[in-house]
PDB file of N, CA and C in Angstrom:
ATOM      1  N   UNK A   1     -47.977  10.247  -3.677  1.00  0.00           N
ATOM      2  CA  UNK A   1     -47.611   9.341  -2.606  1.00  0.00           C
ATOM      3  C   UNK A   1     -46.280   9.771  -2.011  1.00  0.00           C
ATOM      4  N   UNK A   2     -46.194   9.309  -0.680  1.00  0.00           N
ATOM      5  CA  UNK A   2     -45.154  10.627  -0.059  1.00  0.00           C
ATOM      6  C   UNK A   2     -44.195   9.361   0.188  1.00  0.00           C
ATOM      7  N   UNK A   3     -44.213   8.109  -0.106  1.00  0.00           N
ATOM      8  CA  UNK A   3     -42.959   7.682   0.184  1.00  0.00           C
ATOM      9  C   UNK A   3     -41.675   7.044  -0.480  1.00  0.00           C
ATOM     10  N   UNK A   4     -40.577   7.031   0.068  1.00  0.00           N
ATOM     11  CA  UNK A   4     -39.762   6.523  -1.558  1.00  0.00           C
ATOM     12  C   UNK A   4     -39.228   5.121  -1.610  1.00  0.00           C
ATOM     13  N   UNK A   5     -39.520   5.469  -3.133  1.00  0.00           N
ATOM     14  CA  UNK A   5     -39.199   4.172  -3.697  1.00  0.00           C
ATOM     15  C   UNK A   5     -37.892   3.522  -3.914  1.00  0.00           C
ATOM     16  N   UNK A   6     -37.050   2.699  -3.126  1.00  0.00           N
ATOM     17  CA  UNK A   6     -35.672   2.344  -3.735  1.00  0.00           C
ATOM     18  C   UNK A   6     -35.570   2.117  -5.149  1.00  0.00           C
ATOM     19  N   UNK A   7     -34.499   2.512  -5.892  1.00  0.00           N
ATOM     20  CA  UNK A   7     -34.111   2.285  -7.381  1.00  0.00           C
ATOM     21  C   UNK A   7     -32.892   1.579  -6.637  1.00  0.00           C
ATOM     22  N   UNK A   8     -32.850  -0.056  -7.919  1.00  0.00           N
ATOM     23  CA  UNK A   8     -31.327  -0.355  -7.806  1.00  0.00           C
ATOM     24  C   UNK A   8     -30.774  -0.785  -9.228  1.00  0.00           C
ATOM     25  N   UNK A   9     -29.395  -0.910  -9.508  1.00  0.00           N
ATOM     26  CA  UNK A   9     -28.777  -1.116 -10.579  1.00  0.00           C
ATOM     27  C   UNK A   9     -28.569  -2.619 -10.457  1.00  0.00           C
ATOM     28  N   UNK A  10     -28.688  -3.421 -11.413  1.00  0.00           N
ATOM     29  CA  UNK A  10     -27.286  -4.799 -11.694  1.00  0.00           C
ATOM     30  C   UNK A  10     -27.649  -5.275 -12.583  1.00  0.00           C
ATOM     31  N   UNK A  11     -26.691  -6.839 -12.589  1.00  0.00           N
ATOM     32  CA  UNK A  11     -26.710  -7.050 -14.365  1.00  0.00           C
ATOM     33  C   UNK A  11     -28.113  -8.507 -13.939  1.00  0.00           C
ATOM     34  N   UNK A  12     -28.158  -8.518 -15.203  1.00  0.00           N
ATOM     35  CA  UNK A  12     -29.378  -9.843 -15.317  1.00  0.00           C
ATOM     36  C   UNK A  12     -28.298 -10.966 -15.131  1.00  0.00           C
ATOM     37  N   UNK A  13     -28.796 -12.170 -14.218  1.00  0.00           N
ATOM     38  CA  UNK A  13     -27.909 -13.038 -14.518  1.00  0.00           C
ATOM     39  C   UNK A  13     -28.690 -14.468 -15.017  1.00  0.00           C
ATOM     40  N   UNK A  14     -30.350 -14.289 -14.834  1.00  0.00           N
ATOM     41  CA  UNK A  14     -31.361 -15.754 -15.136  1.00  0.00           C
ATOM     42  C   UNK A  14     -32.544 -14.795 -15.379  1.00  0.00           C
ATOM     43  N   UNK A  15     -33.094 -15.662 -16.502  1.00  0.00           N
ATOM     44  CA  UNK A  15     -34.361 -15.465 -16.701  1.00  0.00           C
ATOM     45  C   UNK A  15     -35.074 -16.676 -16.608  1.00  0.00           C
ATOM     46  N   UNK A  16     -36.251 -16.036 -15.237  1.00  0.00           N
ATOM     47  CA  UNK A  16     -36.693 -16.984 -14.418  1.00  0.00           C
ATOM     48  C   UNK A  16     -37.978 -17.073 -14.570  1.00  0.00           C
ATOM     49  N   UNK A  17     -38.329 -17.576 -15.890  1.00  0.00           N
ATOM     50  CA  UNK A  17     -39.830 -18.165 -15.947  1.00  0.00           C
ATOM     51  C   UNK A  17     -40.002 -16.574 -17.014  1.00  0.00           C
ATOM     52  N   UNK A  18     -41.990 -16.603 -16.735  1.00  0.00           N
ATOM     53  CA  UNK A  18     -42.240 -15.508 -17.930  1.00  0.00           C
ATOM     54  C   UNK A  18     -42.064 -14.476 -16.950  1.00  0.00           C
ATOM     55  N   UNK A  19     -41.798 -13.214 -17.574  1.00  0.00           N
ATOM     56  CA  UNK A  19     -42.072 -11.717 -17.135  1.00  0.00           C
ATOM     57  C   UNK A  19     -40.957 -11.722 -15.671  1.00  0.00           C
ATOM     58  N   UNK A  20     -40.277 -12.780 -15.480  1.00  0.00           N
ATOM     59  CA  UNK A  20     -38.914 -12.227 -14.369  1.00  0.00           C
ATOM     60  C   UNK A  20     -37.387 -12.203 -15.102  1.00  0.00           C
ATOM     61  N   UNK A  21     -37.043 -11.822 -14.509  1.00  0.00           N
ATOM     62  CA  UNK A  21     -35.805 -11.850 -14.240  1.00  0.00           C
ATOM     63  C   UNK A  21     -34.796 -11.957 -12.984  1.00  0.00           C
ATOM     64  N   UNK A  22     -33.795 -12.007 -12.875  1.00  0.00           N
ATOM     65  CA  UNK A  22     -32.959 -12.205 -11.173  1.00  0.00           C
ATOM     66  C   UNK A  22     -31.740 -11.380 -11.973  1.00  0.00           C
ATOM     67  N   UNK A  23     -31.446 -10.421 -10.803  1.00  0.00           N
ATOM     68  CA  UNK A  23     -30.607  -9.599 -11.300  1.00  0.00           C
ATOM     69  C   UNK A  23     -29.684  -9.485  -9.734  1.00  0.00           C
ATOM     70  N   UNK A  24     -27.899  -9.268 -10.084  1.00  0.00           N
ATOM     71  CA  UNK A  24     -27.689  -9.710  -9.521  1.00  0.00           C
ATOM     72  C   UNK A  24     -27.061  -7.910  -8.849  1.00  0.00           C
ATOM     73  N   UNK A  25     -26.929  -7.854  -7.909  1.00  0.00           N
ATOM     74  CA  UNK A  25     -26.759  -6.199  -7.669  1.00  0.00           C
ATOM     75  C   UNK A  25     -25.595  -6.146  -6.195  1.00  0.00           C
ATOM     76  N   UNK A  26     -24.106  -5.417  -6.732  1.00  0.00           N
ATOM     77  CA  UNK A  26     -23.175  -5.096  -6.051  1.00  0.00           C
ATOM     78  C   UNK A  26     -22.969  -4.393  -5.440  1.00  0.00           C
ATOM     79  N   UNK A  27     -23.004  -4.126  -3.907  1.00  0.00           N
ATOM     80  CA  UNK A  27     -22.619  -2.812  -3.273  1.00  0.00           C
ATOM     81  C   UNK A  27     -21.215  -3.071  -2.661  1.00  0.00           C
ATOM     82  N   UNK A  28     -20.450  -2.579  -2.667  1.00  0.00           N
ATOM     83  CA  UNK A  28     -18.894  -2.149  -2.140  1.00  0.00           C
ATOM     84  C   UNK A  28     -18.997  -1.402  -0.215  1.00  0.00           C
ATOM     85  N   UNK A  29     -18.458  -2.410   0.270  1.00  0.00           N
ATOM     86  CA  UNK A  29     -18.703  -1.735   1.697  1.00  0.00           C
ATOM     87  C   UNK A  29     -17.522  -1.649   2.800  1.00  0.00           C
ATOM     88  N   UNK A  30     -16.970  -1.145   3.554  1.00  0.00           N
ATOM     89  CA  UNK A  30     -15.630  -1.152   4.226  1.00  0.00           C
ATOM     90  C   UNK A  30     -15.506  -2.230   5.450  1.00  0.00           C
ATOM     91  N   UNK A  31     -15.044  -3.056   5.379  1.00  0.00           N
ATOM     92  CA  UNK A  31     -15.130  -3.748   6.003  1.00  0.00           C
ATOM     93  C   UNK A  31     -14.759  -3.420   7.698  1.00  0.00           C
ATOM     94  N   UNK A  32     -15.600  -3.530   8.344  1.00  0.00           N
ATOM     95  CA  UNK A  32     -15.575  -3.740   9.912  1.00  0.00           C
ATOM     96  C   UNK A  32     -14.146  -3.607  10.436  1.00  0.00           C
ATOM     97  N   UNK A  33     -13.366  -4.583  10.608  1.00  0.00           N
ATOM     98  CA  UNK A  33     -12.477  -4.539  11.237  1.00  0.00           C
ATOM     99  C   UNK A  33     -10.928  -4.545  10.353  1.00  0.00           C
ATOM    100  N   UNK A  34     -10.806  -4.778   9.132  1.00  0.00           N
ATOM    101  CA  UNK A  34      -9.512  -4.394   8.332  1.00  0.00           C
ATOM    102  C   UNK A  34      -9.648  -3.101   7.264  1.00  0.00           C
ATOM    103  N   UNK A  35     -11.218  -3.033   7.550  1.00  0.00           N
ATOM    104  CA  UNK A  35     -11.193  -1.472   6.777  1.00  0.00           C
ATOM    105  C   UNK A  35     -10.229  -1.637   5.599  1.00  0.00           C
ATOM    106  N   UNK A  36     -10.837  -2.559   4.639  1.00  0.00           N
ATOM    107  CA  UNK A  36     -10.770  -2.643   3.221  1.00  0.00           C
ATOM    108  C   UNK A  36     -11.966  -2.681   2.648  1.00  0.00           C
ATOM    109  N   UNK A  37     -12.626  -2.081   1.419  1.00  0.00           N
ATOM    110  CA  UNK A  37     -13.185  -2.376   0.636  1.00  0.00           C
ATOM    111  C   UNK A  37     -13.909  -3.581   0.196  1.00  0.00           C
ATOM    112  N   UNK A  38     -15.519  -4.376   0.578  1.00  0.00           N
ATOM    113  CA  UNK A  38     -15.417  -5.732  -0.061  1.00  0.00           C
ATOM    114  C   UNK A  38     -16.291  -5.302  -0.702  1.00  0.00           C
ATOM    115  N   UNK A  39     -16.735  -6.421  -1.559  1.00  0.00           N
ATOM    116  CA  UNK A  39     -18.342  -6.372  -2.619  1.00  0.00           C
ATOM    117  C   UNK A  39     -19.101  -7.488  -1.871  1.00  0.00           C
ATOM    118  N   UNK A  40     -20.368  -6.785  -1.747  1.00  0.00           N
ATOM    119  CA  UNK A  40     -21.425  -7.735  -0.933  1.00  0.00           C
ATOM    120  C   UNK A  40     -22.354  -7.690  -2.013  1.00  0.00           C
ATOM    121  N   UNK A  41     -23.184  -8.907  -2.218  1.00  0.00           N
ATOM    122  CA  UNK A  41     -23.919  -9.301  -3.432  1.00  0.00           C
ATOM    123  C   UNK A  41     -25.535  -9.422  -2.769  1.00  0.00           C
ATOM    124  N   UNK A  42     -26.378  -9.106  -3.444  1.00  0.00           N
ATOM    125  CA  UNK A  42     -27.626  -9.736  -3.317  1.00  0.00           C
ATOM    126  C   UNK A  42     -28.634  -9.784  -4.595  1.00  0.00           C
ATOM    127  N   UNK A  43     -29.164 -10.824  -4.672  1.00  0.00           N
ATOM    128  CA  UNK A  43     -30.195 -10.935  -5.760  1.00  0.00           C
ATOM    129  C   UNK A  43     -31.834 -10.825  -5.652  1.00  0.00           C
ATOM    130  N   UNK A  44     -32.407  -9.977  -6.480  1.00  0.00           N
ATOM    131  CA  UNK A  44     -33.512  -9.460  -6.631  1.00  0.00           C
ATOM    132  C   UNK A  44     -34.132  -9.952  -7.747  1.00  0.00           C
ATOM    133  N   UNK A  45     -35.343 -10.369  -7.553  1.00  0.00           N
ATOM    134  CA  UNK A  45     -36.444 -10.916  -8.960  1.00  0.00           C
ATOM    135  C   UNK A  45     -36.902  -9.451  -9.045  1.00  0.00           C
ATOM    136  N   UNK A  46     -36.820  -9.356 -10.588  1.00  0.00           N
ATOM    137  CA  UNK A  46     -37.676  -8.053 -10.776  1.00  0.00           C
ATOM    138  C   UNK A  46     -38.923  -8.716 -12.031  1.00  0.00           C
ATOM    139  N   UNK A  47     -39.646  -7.520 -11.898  1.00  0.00           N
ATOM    140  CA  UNK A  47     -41.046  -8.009 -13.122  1.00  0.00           C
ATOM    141  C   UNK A  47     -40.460  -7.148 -14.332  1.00  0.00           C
ATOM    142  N   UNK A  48     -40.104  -8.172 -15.097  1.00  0.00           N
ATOM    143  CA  UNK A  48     -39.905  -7.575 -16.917  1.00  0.00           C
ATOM    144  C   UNK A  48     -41.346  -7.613 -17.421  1.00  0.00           C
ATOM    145  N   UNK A  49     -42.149  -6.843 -17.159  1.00  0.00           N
ATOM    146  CA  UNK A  49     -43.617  -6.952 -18.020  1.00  0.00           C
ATOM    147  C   UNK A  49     -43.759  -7.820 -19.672  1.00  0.00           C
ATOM    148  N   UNK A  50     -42.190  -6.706 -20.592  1.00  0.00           N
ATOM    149  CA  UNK A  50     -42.806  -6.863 -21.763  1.00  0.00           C
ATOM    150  C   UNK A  50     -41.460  -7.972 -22.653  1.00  0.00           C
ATOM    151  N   UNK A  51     -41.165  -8.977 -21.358  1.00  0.00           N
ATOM    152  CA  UNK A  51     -39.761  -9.637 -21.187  1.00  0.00           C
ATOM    153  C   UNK A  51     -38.537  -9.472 -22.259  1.00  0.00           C
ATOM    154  N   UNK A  52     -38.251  -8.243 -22.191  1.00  0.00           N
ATOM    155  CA  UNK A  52     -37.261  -7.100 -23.043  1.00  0.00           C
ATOM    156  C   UNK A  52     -35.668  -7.480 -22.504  1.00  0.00           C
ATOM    157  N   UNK A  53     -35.658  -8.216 -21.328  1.00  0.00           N
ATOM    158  CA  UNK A  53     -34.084  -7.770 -20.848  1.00  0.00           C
ATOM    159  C   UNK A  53     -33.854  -9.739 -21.300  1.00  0.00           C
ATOM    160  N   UNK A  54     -31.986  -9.302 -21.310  1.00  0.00           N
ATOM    161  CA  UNK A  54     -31.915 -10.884 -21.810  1.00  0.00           C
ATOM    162  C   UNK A  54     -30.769 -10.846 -20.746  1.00  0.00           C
ATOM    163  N   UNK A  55     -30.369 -12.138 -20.760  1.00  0.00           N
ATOM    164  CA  UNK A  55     -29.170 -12.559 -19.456  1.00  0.00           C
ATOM    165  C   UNK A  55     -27.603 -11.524 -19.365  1.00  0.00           C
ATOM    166  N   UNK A  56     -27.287 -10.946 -18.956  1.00  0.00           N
ATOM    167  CA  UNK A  56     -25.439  -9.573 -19.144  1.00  0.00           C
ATOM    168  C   UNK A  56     -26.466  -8.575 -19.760  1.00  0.00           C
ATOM    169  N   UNK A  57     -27.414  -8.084 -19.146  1.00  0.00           N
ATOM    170  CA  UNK A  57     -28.259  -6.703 -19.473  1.00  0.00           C
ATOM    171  C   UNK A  57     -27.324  -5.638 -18.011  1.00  0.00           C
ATOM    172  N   UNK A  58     -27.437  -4.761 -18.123  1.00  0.00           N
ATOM    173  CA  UNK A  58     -27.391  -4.196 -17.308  1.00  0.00           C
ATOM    174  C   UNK A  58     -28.799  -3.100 -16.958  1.00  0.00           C
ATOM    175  N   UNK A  59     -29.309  -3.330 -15.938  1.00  0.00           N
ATOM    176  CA  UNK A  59     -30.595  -2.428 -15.328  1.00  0.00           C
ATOM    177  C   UNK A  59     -30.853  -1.805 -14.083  1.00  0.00           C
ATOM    178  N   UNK A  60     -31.966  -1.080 -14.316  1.00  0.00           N
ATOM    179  CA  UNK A  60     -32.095  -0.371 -13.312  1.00  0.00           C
ATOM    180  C   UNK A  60     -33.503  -0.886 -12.623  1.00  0.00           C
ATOM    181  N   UNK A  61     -34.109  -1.214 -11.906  1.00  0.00           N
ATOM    182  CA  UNK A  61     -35.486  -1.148 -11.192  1.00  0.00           C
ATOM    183  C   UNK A  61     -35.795  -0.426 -10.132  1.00  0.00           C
ATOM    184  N   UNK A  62     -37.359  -0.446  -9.907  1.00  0.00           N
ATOM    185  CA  UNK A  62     -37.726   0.453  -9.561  1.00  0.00           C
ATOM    186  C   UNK A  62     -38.490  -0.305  -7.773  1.00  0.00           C
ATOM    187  N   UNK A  63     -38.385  -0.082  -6.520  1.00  0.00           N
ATOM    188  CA  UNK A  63     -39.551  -0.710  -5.882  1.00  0.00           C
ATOM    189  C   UNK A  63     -40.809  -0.798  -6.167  1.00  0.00           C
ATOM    190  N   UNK A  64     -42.004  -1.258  -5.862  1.00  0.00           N
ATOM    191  CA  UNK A  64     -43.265  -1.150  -6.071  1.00  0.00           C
ATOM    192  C   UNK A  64     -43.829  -2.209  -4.996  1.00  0.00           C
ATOM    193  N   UNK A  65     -45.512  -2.401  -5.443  1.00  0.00           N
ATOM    194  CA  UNK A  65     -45.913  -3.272  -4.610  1.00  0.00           C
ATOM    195  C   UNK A  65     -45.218  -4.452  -5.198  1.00  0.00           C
ATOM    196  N   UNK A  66     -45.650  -5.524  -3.763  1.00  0.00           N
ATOM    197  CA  UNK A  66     -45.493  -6.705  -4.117  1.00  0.00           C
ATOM    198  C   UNK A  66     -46.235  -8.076  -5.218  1.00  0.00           C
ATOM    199  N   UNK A  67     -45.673  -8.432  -6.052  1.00  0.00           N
ATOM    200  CA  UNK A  67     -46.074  -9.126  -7.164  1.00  0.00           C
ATOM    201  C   UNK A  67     -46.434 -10.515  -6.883  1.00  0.00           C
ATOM    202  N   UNK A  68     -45.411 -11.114  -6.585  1.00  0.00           N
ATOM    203  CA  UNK A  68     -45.575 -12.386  -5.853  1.00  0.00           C
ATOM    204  C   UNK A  68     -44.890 -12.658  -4.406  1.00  0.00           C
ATOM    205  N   UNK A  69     -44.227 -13.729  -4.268  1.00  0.00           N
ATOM    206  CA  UNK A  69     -43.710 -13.845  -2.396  1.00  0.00           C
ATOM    207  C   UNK A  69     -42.536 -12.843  -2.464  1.00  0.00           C
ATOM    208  N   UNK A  70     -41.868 -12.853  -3.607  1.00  0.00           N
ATOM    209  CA  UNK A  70     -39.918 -12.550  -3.722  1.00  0.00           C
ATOM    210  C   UNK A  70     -40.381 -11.779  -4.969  1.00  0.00           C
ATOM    211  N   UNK A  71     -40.889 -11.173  -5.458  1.00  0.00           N
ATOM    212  CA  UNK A  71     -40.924 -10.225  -6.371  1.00  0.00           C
ATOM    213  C   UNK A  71     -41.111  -8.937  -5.718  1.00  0.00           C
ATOM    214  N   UNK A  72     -40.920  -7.303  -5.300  1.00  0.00           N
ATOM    215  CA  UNK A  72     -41.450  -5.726  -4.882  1.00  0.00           C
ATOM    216  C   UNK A  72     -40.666  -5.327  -5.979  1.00  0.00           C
ATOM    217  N   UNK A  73     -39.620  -5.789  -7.202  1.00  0.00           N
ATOM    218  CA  UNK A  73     -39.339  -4.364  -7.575  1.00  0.00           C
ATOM    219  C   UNK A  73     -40.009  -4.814  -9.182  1.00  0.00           C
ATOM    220  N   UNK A  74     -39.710  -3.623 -10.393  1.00  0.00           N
ATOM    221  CA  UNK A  74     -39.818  -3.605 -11.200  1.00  0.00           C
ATOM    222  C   UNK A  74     -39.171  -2.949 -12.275  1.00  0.00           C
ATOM    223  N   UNK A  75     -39.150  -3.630 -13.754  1.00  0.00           N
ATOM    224  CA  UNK A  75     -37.965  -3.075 -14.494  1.00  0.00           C
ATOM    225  C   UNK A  75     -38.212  -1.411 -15.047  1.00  0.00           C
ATOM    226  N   UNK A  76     -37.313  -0.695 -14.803  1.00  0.00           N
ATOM    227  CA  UNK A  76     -37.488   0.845 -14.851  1.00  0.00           C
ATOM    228  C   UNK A  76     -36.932   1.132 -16.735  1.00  0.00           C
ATOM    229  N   UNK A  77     -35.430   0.404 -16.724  1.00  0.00           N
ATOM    230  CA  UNK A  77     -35.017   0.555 -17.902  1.00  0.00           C
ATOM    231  C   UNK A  77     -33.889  -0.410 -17.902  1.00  0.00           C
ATOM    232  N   UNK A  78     -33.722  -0.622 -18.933  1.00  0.00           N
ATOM    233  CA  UNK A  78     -32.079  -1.098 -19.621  1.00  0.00           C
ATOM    234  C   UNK A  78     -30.959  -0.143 -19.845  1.00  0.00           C
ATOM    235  N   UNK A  79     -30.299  -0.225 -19.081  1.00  0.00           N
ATOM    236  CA  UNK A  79     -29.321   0.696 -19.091  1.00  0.00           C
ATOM    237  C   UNK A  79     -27.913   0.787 -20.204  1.00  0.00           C
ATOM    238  N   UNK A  80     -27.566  -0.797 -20.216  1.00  0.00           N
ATOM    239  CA  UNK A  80     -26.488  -1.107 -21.664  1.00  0.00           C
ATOM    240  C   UNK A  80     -27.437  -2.935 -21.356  1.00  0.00           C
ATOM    241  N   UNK A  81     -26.955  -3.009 -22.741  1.00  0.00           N
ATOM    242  CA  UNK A  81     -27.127  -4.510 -23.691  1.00  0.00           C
ATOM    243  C   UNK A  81     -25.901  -5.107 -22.832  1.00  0.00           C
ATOM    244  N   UNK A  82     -26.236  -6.455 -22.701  1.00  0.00           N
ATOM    245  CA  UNK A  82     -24.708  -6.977 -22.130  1.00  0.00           C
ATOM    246  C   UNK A  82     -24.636  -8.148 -23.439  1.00  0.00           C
ATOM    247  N   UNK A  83     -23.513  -9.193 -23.169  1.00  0.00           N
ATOM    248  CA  UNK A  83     -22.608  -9.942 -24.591  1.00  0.00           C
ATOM    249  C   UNK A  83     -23.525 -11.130 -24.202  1.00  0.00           C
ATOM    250  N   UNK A  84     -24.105 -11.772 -23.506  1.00  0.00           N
ATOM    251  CA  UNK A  84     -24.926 -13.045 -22.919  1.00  0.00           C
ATOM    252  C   UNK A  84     -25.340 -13.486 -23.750  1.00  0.00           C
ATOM    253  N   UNK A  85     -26.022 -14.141 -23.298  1.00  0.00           N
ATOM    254  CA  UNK A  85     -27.509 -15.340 -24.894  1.00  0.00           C
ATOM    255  C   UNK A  85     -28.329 -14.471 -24.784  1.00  0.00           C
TER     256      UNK A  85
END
């Protein structure tokens, strides 16, 4: 298949029902007009199939099809254990 798939990083911050998670994922961007540095946030449900990740995980997912309305990506790996419940 010739097209690509976004991968993104962040930490788990809810586990939302069976087989999700919401992970919360930081990009750093220069701001427009004072041209400083901010962090812009957005949150992604991903599908934990074999519900392995727990809340301060840090991960990676993968795009894919769509699962449910707000679900396209999926969990690729665990990258570090975080200190959470």
């Amino acid at each position: 298949m010739a097209s690509h798939k976004r991968i993104i990083q962040g930490t788990v911050i809810k586990k939302a029902g069976d087989k999700t998670a919401t992970v919360l994922v930081e990009r750093r961007v220069m701001h427009p007009r004072y041209h400083k540095t901010v962090k812009r946030f957005k949150k992604y449900l991903i599908h934990d199939e074999k519900n392995a990740t727990k809340v301060g995980d840090v991960v990676t997912a993968i795009e894919c099809r769509p699962i449910s309305k707000t679900k396209s990506f999926r969990l690729k790996e665990i990258v570090s254990s975080g200190v959470g419940s």
